[in-house]
N, C-alpha and C. Protein backbone atom coordinates (compact mmCIF):
# COMPACT_ATOMS: atom_id res chain seq x y z
N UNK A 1 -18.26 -81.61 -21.09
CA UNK A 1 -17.59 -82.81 -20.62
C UNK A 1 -18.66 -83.86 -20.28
N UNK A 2 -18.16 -85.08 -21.10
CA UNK A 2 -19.40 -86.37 -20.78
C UNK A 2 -18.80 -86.87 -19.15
N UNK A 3 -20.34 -87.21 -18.27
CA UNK A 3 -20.39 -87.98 -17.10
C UNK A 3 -18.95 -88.77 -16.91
N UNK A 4 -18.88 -89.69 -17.78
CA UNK A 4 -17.54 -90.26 -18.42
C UNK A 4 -16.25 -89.84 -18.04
N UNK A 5 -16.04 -88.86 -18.84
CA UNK A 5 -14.91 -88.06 -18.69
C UNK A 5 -14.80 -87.51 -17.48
N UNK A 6 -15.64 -86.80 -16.78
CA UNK A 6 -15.68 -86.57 -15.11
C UNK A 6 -15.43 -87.39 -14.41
N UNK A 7 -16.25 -88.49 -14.70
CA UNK A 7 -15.41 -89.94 -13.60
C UNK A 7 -14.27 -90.61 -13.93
N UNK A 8 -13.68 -90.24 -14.95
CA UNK A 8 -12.22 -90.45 -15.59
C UNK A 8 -11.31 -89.31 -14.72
N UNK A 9 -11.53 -87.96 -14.91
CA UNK A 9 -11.21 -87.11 -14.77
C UNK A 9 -10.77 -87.50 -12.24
N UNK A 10 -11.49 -87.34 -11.89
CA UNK A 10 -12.20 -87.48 -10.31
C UNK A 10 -11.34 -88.91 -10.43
N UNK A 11 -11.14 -89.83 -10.62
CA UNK A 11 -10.54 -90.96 -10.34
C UNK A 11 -8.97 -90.78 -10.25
N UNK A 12 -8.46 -90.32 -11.57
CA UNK A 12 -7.31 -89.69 -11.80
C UNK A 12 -6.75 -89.57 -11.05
N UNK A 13 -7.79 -88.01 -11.10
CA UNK A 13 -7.04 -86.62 -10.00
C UNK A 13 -7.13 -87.46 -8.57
N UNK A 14 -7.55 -88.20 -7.79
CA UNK A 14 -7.63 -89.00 -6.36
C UNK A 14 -6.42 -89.77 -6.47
N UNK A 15 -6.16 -90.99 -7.14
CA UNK A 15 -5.13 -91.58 -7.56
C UNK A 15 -3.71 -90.59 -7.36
N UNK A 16 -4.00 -89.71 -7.97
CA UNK A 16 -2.57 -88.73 -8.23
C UNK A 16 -1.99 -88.02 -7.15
N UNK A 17 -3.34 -87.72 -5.96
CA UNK A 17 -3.21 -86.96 -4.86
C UNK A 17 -2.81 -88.22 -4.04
N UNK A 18 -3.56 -89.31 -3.56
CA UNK A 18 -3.58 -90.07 -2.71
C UNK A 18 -1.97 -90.64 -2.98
N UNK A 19 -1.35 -90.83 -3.59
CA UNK A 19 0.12 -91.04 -4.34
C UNK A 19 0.95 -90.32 -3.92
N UNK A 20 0.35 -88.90 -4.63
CA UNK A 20 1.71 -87.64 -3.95
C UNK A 20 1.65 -87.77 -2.34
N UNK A 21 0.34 -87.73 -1.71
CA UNK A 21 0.78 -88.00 -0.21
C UNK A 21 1.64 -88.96 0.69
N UNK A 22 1.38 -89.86 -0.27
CA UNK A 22 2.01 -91.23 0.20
C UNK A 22 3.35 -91.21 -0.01
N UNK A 23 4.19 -90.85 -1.50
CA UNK A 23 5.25 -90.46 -1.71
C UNK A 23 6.04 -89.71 -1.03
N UNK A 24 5.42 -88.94 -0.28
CA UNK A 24 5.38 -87.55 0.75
C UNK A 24 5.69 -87.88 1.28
N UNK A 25 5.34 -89.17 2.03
CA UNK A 25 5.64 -89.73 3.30
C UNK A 25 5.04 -89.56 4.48
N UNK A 26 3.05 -89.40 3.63
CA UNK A 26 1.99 -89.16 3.97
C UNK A 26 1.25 -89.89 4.55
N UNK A 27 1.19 -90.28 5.56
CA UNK A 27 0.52 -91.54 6.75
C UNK A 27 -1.07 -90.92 7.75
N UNK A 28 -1.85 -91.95 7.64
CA UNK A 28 -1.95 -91.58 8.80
C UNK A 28 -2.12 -90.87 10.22
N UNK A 29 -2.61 -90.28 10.95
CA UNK A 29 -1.48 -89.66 12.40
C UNK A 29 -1.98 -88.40 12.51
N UNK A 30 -1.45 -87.90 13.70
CA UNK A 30 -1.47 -86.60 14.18
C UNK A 30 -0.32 -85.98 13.97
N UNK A 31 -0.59 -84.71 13.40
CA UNK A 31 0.73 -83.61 13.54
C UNK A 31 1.26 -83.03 14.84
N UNK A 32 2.41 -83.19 14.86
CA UNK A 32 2.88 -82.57 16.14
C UNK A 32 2.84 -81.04 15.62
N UNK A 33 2.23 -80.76 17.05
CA UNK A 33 2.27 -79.05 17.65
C UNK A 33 3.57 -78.17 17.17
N UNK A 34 4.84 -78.75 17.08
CA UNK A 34 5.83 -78.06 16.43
C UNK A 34 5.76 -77.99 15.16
N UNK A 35 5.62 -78.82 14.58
CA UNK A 35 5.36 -78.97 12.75
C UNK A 35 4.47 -78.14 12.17
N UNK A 36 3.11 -77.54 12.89
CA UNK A 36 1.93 -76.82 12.52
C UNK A 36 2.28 -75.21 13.20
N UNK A 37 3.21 -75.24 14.46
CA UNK A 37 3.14 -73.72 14.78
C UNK A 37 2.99 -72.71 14.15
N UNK A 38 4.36 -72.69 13.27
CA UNK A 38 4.22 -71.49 12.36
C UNK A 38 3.70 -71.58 10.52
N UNK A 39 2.84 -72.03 10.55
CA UNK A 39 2.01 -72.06 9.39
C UNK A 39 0.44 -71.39 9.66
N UNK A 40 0.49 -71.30 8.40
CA UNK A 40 -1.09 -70.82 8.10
C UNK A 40 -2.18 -71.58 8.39
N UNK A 41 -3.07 -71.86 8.38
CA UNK A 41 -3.97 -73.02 8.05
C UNK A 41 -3.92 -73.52 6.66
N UNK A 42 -3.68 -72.94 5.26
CA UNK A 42 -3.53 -73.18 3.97
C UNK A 42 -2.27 -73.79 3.66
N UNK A 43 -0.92 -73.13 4.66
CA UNK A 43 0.17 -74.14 4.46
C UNK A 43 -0.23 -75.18 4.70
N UNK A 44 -0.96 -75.45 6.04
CA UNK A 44 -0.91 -76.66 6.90
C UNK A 44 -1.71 -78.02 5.80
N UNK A 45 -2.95 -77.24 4.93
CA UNK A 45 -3.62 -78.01 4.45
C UNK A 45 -2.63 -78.35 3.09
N UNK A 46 -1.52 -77.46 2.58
CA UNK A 46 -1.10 -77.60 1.47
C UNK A 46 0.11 -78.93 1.98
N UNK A 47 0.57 -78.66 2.97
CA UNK A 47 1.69 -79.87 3.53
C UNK A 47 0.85 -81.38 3.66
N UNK A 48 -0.17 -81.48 3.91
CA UNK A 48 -0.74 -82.61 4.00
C UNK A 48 -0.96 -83.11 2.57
N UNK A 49 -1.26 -82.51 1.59
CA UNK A 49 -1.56 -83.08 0.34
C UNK A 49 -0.13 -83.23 -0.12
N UNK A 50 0.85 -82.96 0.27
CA UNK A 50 2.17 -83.17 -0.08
C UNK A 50 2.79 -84.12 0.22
N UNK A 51 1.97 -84.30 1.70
CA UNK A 51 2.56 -85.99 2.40
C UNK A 51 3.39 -85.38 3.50
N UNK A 52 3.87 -83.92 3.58
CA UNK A 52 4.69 -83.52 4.44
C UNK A 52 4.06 -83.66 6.07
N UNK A 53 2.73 -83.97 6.22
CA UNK A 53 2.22 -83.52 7.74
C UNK A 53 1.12 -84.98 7.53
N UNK A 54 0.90 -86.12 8.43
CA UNK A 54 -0.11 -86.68 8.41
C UNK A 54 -1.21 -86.17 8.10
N UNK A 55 -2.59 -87.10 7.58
CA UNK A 55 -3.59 -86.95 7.23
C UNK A 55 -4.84 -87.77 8.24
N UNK A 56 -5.63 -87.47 8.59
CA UNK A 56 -6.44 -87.80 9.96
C UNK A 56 -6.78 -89.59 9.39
N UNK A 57 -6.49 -90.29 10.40
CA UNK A 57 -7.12 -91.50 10.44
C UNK A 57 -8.39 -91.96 9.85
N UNK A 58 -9.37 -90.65 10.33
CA UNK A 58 -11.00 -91.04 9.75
C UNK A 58 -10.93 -90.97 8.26
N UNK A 59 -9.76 -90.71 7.36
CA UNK A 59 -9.90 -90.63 6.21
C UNK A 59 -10.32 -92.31 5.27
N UNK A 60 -9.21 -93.28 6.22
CA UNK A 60 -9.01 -94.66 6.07
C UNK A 60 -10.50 -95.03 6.22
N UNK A 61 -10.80 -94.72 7.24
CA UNK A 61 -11.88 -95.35 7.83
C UNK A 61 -13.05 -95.32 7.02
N UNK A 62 -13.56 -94.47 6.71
CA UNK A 62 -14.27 -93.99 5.70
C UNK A 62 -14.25 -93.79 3.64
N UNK A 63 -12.93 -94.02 3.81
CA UNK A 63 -12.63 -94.15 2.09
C UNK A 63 -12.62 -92.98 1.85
N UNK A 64 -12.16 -91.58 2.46
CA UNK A 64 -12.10 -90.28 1.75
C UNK A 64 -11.03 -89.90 1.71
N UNK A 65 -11.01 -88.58 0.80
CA UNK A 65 -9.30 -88.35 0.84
C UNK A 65 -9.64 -86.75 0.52
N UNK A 66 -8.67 -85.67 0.86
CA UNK A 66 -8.25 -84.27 0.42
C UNK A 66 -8.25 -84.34 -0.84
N UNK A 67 -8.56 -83.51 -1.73
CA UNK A 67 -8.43 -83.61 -3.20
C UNK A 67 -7.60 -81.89 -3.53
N UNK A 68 -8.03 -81.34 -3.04
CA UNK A 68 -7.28 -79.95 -3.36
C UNK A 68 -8.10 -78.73 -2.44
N UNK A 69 -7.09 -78.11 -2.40
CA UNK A 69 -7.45 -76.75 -1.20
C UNK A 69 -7.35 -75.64 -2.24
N UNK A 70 -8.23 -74.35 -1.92
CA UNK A 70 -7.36 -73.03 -1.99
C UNK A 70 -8.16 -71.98 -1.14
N UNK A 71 -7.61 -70.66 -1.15
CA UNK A 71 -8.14 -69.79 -0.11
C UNK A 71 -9.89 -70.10 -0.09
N UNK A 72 -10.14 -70.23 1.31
CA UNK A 72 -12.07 -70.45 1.74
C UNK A 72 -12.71 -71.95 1.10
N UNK A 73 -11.87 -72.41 0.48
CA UNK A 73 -12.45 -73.87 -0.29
C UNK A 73 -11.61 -75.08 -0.62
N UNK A 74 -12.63 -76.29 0.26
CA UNK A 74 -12.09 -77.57 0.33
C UNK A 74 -12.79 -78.65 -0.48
N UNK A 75 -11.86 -79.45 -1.06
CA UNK A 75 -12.84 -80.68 -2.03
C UNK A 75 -12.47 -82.06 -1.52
N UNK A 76 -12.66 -82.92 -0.92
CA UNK A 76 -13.02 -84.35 -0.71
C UNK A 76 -13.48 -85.23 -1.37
N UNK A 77 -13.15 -86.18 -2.06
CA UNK A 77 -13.64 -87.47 -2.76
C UNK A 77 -13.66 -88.38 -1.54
N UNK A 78 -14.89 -88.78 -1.88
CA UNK A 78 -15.34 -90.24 -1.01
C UNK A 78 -15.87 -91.39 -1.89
N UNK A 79 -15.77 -92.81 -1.46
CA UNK A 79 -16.75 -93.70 -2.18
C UNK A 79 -17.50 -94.71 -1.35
N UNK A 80 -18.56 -93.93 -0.86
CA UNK A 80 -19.75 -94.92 0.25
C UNK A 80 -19.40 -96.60 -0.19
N UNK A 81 -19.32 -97.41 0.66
CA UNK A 81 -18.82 -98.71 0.72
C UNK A 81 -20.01 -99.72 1.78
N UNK A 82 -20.27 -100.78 1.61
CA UNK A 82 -21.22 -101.77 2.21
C UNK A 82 -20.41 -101.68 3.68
N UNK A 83 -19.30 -101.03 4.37
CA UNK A 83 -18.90 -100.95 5.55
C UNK A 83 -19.49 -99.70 6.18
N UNK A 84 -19.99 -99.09 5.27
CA UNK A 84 -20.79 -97.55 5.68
C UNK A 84 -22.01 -97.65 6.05
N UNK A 85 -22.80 -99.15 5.62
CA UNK A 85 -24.32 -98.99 5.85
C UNK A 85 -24.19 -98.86 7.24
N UNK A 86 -25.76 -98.92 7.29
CA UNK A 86 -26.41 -98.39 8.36
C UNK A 86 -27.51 -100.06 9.06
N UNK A 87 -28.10 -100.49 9.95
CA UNK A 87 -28.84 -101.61 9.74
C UNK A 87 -30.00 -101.51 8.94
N UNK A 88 -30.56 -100.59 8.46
CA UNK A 88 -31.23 -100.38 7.57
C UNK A 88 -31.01 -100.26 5.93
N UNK A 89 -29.87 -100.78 6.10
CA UNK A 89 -29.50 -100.92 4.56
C UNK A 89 -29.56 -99.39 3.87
N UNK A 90 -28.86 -98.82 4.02
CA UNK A 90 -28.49 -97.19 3.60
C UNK A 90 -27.06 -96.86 4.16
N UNK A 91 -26.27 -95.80 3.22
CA UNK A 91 -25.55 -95.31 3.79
C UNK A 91 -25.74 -94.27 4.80
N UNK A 92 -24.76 -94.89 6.19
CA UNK A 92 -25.03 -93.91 7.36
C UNK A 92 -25.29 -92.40 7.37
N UNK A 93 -26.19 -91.82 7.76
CA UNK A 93 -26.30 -90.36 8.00
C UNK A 93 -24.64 -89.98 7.96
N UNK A 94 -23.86 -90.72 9.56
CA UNK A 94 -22.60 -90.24 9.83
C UNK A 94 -21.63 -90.20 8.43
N UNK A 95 -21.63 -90.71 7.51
CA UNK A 95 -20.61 -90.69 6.61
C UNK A 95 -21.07 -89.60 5.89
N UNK A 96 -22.19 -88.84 4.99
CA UNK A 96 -22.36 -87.57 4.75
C UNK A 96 -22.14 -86.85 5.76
N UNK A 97 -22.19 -86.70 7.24
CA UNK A 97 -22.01 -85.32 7.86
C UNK A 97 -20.42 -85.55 7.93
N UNK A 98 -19.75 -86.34 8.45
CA UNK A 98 -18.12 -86.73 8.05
C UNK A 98 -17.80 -85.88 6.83
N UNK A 99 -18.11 -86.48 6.08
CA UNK A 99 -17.29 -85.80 4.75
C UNK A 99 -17.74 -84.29 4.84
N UNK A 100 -18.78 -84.32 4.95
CA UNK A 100 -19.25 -82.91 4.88
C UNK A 100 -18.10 -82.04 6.02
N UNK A 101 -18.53 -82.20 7.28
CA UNK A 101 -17.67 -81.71 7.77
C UNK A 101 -16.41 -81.57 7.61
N UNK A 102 -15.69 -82.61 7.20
CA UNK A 102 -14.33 -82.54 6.67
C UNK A 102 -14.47 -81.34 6.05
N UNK A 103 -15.17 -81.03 4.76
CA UNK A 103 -14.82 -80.20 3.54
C UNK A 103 -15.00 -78.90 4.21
N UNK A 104 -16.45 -78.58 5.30
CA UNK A 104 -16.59 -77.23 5.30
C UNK A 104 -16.03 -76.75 6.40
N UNK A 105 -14.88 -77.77 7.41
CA UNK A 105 -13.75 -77.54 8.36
C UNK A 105 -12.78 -76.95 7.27
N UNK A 106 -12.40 -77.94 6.50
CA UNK A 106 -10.78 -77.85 6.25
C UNK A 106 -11.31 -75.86 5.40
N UNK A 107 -12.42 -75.98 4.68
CA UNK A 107 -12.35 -74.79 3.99
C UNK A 107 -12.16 -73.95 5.15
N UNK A 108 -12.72 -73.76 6.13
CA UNK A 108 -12.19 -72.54 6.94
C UNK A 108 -10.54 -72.63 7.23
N UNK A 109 -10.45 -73.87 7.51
CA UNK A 109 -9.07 -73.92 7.81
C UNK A 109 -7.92 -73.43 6.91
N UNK A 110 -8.06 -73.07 5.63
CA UNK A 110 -7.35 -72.48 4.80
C UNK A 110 -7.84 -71.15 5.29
N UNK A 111 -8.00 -70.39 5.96
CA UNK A 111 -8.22 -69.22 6.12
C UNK A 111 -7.52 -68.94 7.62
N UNK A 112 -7.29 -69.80 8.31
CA UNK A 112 -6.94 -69.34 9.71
C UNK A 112 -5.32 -68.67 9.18
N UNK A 113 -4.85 -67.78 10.12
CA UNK A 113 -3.76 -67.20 10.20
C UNK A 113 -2.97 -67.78 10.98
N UNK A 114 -1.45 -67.94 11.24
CA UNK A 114 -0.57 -68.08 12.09
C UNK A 114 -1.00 -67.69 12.93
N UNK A 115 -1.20 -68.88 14.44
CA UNK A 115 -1.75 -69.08 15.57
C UNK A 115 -3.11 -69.03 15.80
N UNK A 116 -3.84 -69.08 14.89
CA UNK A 116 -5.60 -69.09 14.76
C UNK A 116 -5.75 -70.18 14.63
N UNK A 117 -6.94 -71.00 15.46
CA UNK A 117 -7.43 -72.30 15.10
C UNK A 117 -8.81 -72.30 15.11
N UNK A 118 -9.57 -73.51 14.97
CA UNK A 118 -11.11 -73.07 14.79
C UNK A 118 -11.61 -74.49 15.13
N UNK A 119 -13.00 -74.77 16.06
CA UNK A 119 -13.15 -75.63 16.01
C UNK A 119 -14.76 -75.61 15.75
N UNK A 120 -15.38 -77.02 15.38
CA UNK A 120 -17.02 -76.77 14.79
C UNK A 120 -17.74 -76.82 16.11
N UNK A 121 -18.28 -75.95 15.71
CA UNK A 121 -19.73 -75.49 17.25
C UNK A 121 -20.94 -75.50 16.50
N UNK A 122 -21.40 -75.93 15.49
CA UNK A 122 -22.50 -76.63 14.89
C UNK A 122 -22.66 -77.05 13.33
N UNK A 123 -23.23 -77.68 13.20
CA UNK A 123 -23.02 -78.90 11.87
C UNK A 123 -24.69 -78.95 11.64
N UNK A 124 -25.19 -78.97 10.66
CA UNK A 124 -26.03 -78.71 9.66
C UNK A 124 -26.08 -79.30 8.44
N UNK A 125 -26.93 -80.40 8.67
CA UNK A 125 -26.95 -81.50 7.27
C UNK A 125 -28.48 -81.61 6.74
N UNK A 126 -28.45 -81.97 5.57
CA UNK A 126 -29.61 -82.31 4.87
C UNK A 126 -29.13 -83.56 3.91
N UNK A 127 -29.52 -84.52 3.67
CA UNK A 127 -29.33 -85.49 2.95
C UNK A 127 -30.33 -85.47 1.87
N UNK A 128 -30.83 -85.56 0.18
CA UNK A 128 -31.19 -85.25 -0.29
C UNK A 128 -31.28 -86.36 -1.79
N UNK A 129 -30.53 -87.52 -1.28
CA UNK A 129 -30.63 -88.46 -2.22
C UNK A 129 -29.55 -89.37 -1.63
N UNK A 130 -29.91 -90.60 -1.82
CA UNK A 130 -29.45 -91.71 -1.32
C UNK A 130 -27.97 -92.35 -2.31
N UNK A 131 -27.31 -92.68 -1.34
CA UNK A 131 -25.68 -93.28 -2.22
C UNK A 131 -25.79 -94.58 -1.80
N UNK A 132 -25.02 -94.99 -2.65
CA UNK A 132 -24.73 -96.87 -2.34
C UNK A 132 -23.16 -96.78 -2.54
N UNK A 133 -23.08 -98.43 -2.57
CA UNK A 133 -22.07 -98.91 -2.76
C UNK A 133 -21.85 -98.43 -4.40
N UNK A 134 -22.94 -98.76 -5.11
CA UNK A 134 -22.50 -98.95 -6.56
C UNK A 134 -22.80 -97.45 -6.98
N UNK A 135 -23.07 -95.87 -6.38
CA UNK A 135 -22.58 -94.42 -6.46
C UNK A 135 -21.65 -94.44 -7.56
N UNK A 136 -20.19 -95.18 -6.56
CA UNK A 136 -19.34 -94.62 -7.00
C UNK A 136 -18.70 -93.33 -6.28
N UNK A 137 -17.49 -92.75 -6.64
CA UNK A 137 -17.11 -91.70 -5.64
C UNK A 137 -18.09 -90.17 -5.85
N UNK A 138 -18.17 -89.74 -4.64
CA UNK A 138 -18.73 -88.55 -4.64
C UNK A 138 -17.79 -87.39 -4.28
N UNK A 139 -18.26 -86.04 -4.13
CA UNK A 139 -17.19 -85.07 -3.82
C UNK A 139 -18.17 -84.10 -2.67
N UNK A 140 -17.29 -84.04 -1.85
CA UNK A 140 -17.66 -82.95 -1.15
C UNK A 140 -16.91 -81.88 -1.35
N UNK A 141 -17.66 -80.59 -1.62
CA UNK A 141 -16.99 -79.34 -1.59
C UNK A 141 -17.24 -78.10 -0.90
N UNK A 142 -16.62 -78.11 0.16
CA UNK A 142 -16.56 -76.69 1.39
C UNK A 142 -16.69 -75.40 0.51
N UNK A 143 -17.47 -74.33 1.13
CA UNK A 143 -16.68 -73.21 0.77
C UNK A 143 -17.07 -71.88 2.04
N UNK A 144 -16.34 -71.41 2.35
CA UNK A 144 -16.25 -70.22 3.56
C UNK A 144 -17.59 -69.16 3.00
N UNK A 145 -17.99 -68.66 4.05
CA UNK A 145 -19.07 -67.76 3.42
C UNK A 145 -19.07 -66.46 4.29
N UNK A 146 -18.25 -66.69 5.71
CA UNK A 146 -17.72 -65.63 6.24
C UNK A 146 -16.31 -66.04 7.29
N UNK A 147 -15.75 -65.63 7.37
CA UNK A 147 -14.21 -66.12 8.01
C UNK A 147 -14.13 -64.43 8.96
N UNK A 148 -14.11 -64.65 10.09
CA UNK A 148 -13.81 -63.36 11.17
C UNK A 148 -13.21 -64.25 12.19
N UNK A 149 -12.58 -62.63 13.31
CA UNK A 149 -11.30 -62.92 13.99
C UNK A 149 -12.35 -64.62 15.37
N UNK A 150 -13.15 -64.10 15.33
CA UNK A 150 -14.23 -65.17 16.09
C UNK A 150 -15.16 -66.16 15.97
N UNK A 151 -15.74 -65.77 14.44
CA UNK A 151 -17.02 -66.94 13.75
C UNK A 151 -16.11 -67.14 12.23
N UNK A 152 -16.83 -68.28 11.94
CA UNK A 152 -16.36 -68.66 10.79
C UNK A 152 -17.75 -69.17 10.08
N UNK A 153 -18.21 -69.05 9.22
CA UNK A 153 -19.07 -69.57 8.73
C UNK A 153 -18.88 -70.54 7.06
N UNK A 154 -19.24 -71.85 6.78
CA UNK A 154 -19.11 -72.05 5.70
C UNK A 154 -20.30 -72.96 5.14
N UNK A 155 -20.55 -73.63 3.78
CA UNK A 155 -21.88 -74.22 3.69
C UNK A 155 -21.03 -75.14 2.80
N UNK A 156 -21.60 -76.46 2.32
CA UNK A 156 -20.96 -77.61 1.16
C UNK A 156 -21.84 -78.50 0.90
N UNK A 157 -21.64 -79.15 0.09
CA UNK A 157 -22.22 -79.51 -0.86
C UNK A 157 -21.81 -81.38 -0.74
N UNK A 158 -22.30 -82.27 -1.49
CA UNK A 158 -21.84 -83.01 -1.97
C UNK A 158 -22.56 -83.54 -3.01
N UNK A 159 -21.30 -84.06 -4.18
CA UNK A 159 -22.06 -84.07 -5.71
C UNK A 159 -21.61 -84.92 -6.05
N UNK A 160 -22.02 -85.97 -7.14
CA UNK A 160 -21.92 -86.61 -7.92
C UNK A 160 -20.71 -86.12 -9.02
N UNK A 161 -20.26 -87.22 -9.81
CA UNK A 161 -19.94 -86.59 -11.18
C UNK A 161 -20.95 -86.28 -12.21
N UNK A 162 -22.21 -86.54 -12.02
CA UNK A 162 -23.16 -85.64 -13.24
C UNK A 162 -23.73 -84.75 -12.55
N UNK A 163 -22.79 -84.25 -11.33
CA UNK A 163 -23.34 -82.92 -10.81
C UNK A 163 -24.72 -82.86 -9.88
N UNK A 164 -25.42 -84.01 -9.76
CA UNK A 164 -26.48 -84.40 -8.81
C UNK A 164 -25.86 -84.24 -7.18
N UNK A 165 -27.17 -83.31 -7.02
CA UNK A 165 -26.82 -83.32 -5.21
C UNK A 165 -27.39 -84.58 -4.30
N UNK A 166 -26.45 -84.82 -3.31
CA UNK A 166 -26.61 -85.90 -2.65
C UNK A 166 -27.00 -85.31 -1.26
N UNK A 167 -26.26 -84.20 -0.93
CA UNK A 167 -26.71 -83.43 0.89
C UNK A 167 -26.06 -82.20 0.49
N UNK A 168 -26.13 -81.67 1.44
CA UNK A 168 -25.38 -80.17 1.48
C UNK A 168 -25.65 -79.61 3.27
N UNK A 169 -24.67 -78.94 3.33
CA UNK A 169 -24.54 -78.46 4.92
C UNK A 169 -23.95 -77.09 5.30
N UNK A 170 -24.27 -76.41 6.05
CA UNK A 170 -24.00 -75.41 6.69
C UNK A 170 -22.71 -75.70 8.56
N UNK A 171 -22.11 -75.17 8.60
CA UNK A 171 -21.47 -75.07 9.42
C UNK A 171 -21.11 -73.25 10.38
N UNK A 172 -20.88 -73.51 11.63
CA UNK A 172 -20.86 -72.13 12.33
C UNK A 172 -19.49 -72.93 12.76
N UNK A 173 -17.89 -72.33 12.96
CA UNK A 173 -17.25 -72.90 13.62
C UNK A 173 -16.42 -71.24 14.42
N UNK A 174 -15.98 -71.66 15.74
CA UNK A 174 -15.55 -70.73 16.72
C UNK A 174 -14.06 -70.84 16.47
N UNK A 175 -13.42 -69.45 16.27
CA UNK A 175 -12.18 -69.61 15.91
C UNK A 175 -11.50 -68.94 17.08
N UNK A 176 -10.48 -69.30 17.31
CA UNK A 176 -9.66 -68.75 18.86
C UNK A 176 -8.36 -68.96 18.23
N UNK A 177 -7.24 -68.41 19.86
CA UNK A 177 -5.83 -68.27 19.46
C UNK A 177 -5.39 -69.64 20.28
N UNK A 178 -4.10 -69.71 19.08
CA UNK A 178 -3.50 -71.28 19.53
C UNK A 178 -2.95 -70.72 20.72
N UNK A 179 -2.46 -71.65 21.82
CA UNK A 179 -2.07 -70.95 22.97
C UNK A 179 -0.61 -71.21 22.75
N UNK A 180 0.68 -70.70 22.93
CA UNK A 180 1.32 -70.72 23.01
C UNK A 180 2.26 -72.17 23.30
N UNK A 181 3.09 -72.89 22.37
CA UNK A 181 4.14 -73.55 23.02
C UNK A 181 5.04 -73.53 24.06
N UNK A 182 4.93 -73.88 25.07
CA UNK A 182 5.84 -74.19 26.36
C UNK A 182 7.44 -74.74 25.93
């Protein structure tokens, strides 16, 4: 597959998702505590790409979006924007560990069980080549590398469409039980 066709391909597939969510009736927002109880973490991530459950605010903010889940692995399209620099004329550190984090959260998060949640207790970045405005979209992609009833571990990536690495990160996140609805 030509460069081409990948950024044909990655544009598409964003377009098509960012659509179905919206169609969904995909905003925006926080999920209420009733809507998420009895799901998985993989439902939860599969209802959001559906539009059925809001999608976090920082997505807007940043220009990223969910691209597709499945068990231990998350993918994110982003496209670094002149609202991302930094005063040094670079895109911010914060927008690679953002996305990053996004991807190698949500990947654990397809793994939590009914009433398991997980939150990040350390973040681990390397930046490894510089993005601009004129990049173009990049992808971050999570993937779990150990999932237990207490640690979660996952590492990700972010790539280009000719497959060039831009950063990559490691994550440790602490997983606990949801506490009960009142």
């Amino acid at each position: 597959m030509t460069l081409q066709d990948t950024l044909t391909q990655w544009m598409e597939q964003s377009a098509a998702v960012r659509a179905r969510m919206t169609d969904g009736g995909g905003r925006p927002g926080l999920a209420r505590p009733q809507d998420v109880a009895n799901k998985t973490g993989m439902e939860v991530m599969q209802a959001m790409l559906a539009g059925e459950l809001p999608y976090p605010h920082i997505a807007e903010t940043l220009d990223f979006a969910l691209i597709e889940v499945e068990p231990g692995k998350a993918t994110f399209q982003g496209t670094p924007q002149l609202k991302h620099y930094n005063p040094l004329g670079t895109v911010h550190g914060g927008w690679y560990a953002t996305l990053l984090d996004s991807a190698v959260g949500c990947a654990v998060h397809t793994m939590m069980p009914v009433g398991r949640a997980y939150t990040t207790a350390e973040l681990s970045i390397n930046i490894v080549r510089a993005a601009s405005h004129k990049t173009g979209p990049l992808r971050a992609i999570g993937t779990v590398i150990h999932c237990g009833r207490q640690l979660a571990t996952a590492e990700g990536r972010i790539v280009g469409p000719d497959g060039k690495l831009y950063a990559h990160a490691t994550t440790t996140c602490l997983v606990f039980e949801v506490p009960a609805q009142k």
